[in-house]
Protein backbone atom coordinates (compact mmCIF):
# COMPACT_ATOMS: atom_id res chain seq x y z
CA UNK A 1 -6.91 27.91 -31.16
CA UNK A 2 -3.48 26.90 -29.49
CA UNK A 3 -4.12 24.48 -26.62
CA UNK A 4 -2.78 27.26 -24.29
CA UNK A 5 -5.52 29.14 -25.18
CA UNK A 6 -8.28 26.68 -24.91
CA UNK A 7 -7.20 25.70 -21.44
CA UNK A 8 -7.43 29.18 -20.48
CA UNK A 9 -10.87 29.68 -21.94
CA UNK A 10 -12.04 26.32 -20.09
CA UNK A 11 -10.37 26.98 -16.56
CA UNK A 12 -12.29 30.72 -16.90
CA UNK A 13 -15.68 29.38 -17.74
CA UNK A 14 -15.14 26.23 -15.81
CA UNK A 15 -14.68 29.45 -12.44
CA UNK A 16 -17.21 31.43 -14.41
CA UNK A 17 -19.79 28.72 -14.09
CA UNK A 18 -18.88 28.26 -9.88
CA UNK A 19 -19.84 32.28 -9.26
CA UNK A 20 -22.84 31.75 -10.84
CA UNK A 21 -23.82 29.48 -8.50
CA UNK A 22 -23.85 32.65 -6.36
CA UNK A 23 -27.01 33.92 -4.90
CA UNK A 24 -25.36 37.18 -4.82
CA UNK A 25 -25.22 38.52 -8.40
CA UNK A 26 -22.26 40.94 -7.54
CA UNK A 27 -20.08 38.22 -6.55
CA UNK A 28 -16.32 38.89 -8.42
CA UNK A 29 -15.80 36.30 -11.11
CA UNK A 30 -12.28 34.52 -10.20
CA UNK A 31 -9.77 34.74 -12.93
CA UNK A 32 -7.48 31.70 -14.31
CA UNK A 33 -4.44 34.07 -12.64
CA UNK A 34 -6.18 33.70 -9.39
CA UNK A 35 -5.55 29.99 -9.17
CA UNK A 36 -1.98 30.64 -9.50
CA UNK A 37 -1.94 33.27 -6.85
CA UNK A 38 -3.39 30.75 -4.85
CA UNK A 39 -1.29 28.15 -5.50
CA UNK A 40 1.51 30.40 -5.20
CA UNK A 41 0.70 31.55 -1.99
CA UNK A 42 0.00 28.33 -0.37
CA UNK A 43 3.84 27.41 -0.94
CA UNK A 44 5.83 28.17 2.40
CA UNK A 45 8.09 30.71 0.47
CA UNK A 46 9.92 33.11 3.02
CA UNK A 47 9.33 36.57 2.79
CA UNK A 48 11.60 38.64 1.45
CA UNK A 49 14.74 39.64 3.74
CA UNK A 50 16.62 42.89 4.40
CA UNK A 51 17.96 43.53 1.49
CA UNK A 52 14.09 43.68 0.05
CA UNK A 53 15.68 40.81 -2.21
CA UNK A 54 12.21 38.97 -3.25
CA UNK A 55 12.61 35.20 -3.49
CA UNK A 56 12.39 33.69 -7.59
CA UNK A 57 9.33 31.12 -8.54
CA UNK A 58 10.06 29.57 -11.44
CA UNK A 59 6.40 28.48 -12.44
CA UNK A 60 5.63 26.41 -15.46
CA UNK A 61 2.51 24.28 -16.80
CA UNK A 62 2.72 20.62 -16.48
CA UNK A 63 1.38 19.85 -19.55
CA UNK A 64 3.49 22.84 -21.38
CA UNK A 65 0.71 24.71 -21.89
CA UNK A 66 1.52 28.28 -20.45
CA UNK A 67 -0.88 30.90 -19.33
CA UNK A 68 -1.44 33.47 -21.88
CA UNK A 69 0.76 36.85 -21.47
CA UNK A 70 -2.55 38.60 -20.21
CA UNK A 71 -2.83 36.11 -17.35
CA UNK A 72 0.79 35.96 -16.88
CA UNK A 73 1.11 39.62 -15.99
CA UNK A 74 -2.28 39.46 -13.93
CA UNK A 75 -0.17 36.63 -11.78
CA UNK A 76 3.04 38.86 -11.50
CA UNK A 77 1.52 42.01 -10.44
CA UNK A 78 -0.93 40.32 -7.93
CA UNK A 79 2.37 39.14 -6.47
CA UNK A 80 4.95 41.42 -6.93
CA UNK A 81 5.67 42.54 -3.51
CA UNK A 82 6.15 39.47 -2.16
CA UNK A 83 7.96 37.15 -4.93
CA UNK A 84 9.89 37.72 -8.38
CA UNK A 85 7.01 35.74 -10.45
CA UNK A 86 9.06 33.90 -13.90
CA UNK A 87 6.38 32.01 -16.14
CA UNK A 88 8.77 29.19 -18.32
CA UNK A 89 7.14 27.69 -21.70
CA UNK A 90 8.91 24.32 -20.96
CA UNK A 91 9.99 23.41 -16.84
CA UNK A 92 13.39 22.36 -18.65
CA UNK A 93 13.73 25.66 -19.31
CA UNK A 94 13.98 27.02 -16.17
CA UNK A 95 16.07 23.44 -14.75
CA UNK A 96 19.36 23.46 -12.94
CA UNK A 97 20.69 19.59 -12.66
CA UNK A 98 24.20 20.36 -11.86
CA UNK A 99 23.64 17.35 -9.31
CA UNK A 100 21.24 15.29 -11.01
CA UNK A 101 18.27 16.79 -9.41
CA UNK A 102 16.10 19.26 -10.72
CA UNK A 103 16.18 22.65 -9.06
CA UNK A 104 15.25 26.36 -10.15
CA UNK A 105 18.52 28.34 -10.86
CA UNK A 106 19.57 31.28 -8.95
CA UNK A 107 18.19 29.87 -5.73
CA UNK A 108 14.83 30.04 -7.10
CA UNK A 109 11.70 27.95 -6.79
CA UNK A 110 11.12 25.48 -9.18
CA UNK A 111 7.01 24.72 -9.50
CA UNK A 112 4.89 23.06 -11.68
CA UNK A 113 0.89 23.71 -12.02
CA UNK A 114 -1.24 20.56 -13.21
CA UNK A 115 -4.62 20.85 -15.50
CA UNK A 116 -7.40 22.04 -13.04
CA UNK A 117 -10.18 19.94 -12.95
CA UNK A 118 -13.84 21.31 -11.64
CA UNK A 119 -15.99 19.17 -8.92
CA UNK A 120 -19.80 18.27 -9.73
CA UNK A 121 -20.74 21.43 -7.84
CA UNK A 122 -18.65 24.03 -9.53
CA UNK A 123 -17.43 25.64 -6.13
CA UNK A 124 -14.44 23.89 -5.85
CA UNK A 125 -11.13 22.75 -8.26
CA UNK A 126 -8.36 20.39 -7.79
CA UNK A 127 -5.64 20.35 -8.84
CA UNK A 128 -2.01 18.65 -8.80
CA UNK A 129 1.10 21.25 -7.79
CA UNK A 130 4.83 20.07 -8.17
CA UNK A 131 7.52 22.56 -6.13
CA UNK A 132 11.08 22.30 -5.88
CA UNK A 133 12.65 24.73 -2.96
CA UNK A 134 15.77 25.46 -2.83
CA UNK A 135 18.50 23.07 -1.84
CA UNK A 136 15.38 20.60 -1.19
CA UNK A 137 13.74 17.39 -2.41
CA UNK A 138 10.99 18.05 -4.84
CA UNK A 139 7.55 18.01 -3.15
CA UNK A 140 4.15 17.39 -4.53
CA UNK A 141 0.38 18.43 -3.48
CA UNK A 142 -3.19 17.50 -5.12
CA UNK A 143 -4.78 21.12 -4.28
CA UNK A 144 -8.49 21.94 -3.51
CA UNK A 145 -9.47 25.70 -3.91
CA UNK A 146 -12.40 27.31 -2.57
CA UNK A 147 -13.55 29.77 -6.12
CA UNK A 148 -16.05 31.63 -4.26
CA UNK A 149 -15.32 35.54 -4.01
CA UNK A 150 -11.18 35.12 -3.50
CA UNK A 151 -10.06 32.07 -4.83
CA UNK A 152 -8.07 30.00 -1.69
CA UNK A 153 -6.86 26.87 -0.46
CA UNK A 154 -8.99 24.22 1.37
CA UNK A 155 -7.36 21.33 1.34
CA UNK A 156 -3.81 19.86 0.46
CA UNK A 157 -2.47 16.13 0.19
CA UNK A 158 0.76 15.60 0.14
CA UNK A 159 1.91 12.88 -2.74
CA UNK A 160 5.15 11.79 -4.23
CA UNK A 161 6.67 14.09 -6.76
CA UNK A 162 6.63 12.83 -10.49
CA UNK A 163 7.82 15.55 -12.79
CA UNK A 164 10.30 16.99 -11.12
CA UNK A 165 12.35 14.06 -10.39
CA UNK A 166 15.95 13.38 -11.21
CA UNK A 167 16.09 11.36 -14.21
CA UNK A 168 16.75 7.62 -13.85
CA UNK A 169 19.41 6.04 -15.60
CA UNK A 170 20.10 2.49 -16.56
């Protein structure tokens, strides 16, 4: 079992195990793909203009560990209307440093999703969230999401990017 894989199968027990907390046994189970909606949403991406042009996220796994294609396609079609969803294996992949600092190309979103991690009482997950907006410094987030019924932000603290950093040189 690729590590991909595994991490999948954890994060979807890990949200299994919070909605069975429930008292209500017809509570919807949240899926691994709803985290990234969630995430996704939570970034102050404009809408898309005129034109109908939606903006590009670049979104990636911190640890290279992409979501499976299954997940992946959940992700895109749960936000299709609004954004032009592009899962990357590596973030260099998807990298534009014509000036030293790391960017998504076409005017695209660059964003980075950290290893969720479940608290004692299985309702709740944190997790750390990189983004690079266009023609911006890199921002960073340690994200708490509610996973009962739709999966949603709570909470957000604001910390200093890491990953998607220009490189230092000596």
């Amino acid at each position: 079992m690729t590590r991909a894989v595994a991490r999948s199968v954890a994060l979807l027990a890990l949200v299994a195990c919070a909605a069975c907390e429930s008292s209500d046994p017809n509570d919807d189970v949240p899926s691994a793909a709803s985290v990234y909606v969630a995430v996704i949403r939570h970034l102050d991406i404009a809408p898309p203009g005129a034109d109908e042009e939606r903006p590009i996220v670049y979104v990636a796994d911190m640890n290279s560990d992409p979501l499976d294609l299954e997940t992946q396609v959940e992700v895109i079609g749960e936000l299709e209307a609004d954004v032009d969803v592009r899962f990357v294996d590596d973030i260099e992949a998807a990298v534009d440093t014509d000036d030293g600092a790391m960017a998504g190309p076409d005017d695209g979103w660059l964003v980075a999703v950290g290893t969720p991690v479940v608290d004692a009482q299985a309702d709740l997950i944190t997790l750390r969230v990189e983004a690079s907006e266009p023609d911006d410094e890199p921002i960073a987030w340690q994200v708490r999401l509610d996973v009962h019924d739709d999966v949603t932000v709570v909470e957000s603290e604001e910390l200093d990017a890491e990953l998607l950093v220009p490189p230092v040189s000596p």
